[in-house]
Protein backbone atom coordinates (compact mmCIF):
# COMPACT_ATOMS: atom_id res chain seq x y z
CA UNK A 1 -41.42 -6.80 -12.68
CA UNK A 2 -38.31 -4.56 -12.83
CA UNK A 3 -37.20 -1.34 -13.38
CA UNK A 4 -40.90 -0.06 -14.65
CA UNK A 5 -40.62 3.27 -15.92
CA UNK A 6 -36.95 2.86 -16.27
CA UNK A 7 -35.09 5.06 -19.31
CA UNK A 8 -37.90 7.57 -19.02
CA UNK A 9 -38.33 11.48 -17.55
CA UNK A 10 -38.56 10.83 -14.13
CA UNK A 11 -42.12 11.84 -13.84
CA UNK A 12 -43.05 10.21 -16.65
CA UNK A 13 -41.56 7.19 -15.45
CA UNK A 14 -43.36 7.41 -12.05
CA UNK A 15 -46.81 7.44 -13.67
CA UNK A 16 -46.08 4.68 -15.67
CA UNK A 17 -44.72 2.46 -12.34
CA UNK A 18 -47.96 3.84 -10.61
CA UNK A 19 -50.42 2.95 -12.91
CA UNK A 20 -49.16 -0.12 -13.67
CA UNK A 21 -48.83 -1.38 -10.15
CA UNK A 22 -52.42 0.05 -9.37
CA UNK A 23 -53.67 -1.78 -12.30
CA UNK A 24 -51.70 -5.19 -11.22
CA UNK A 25 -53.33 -4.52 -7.34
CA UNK A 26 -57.11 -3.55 -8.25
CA UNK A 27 -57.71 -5.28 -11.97
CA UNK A 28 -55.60 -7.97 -12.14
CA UNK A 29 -55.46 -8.73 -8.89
CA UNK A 30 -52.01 -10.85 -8.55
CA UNK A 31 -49.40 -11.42 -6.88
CA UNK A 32 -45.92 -10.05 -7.92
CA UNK A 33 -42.44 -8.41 -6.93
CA UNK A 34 -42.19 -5.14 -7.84
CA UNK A 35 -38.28 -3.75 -7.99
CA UNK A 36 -38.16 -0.37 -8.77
CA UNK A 37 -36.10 2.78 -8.05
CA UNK A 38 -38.90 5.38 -7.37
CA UNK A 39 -39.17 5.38 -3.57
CA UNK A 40 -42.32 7.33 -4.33
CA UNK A 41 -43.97 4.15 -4.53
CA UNK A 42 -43.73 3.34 -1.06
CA UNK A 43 -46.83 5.41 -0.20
CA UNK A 44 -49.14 3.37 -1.88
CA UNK A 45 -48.73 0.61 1.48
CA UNK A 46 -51.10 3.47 3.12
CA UNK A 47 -53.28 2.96 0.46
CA UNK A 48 -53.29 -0.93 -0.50
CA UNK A 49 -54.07 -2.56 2.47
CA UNK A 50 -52.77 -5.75 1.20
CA UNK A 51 -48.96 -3.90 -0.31
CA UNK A 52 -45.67 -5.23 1.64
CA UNK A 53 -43.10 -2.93 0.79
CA UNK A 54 -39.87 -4.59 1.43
CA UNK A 55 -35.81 -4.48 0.23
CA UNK A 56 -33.59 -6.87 -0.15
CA UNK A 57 -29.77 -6.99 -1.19
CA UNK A 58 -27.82 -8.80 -4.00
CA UNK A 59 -24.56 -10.03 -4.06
CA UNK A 60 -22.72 -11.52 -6.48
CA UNK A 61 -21.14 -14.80 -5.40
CA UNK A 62 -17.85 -14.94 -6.82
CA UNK A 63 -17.03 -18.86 -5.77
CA UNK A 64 -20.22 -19.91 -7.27
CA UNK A 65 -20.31 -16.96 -10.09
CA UNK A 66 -23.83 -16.92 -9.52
CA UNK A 67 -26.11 -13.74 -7.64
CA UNK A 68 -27.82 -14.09 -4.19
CA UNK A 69 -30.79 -12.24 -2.96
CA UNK A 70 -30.83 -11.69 -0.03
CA UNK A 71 -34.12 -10.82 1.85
CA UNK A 72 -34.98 -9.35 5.31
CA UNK A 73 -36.06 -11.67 8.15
């Protein structure tokens, strides 16, 4: 999922992200990659036992016109 709350008042937006990734961790249950911009978020691993917060870079590959994620080791 990207950019949740995204366009919105920055609180507004928050609560949306938050919710939504509560509801994705306790209902729903699943697995998923969560990009957003509110750093906020990063709390929640105190909370969710089972949340990996993690950031990863993208480049654009201009030989291969193509983007590259790149994760930490």
């Amino acid at each position: 999922m990207d950019e949740i709350g995204r366009g919105t008042a920055t609180m507004d937006g928050l609560a949306i992200a938050w919710a939504v990734m509560e509801h994705l961790y306790f209902a729903i249950k699943c697995r998923v990659l969560f990009a957003t911009h509110f750093h906020e978020l990063a709390q929640l691993r105190d909370d969710f036992p089972a949340l990996h917060c993690s950031t990863m870079d993208v480049v654009m590959d201009v030989c291969l016109s193509c983007t590259v994620c790149l994760f930490p080791s």
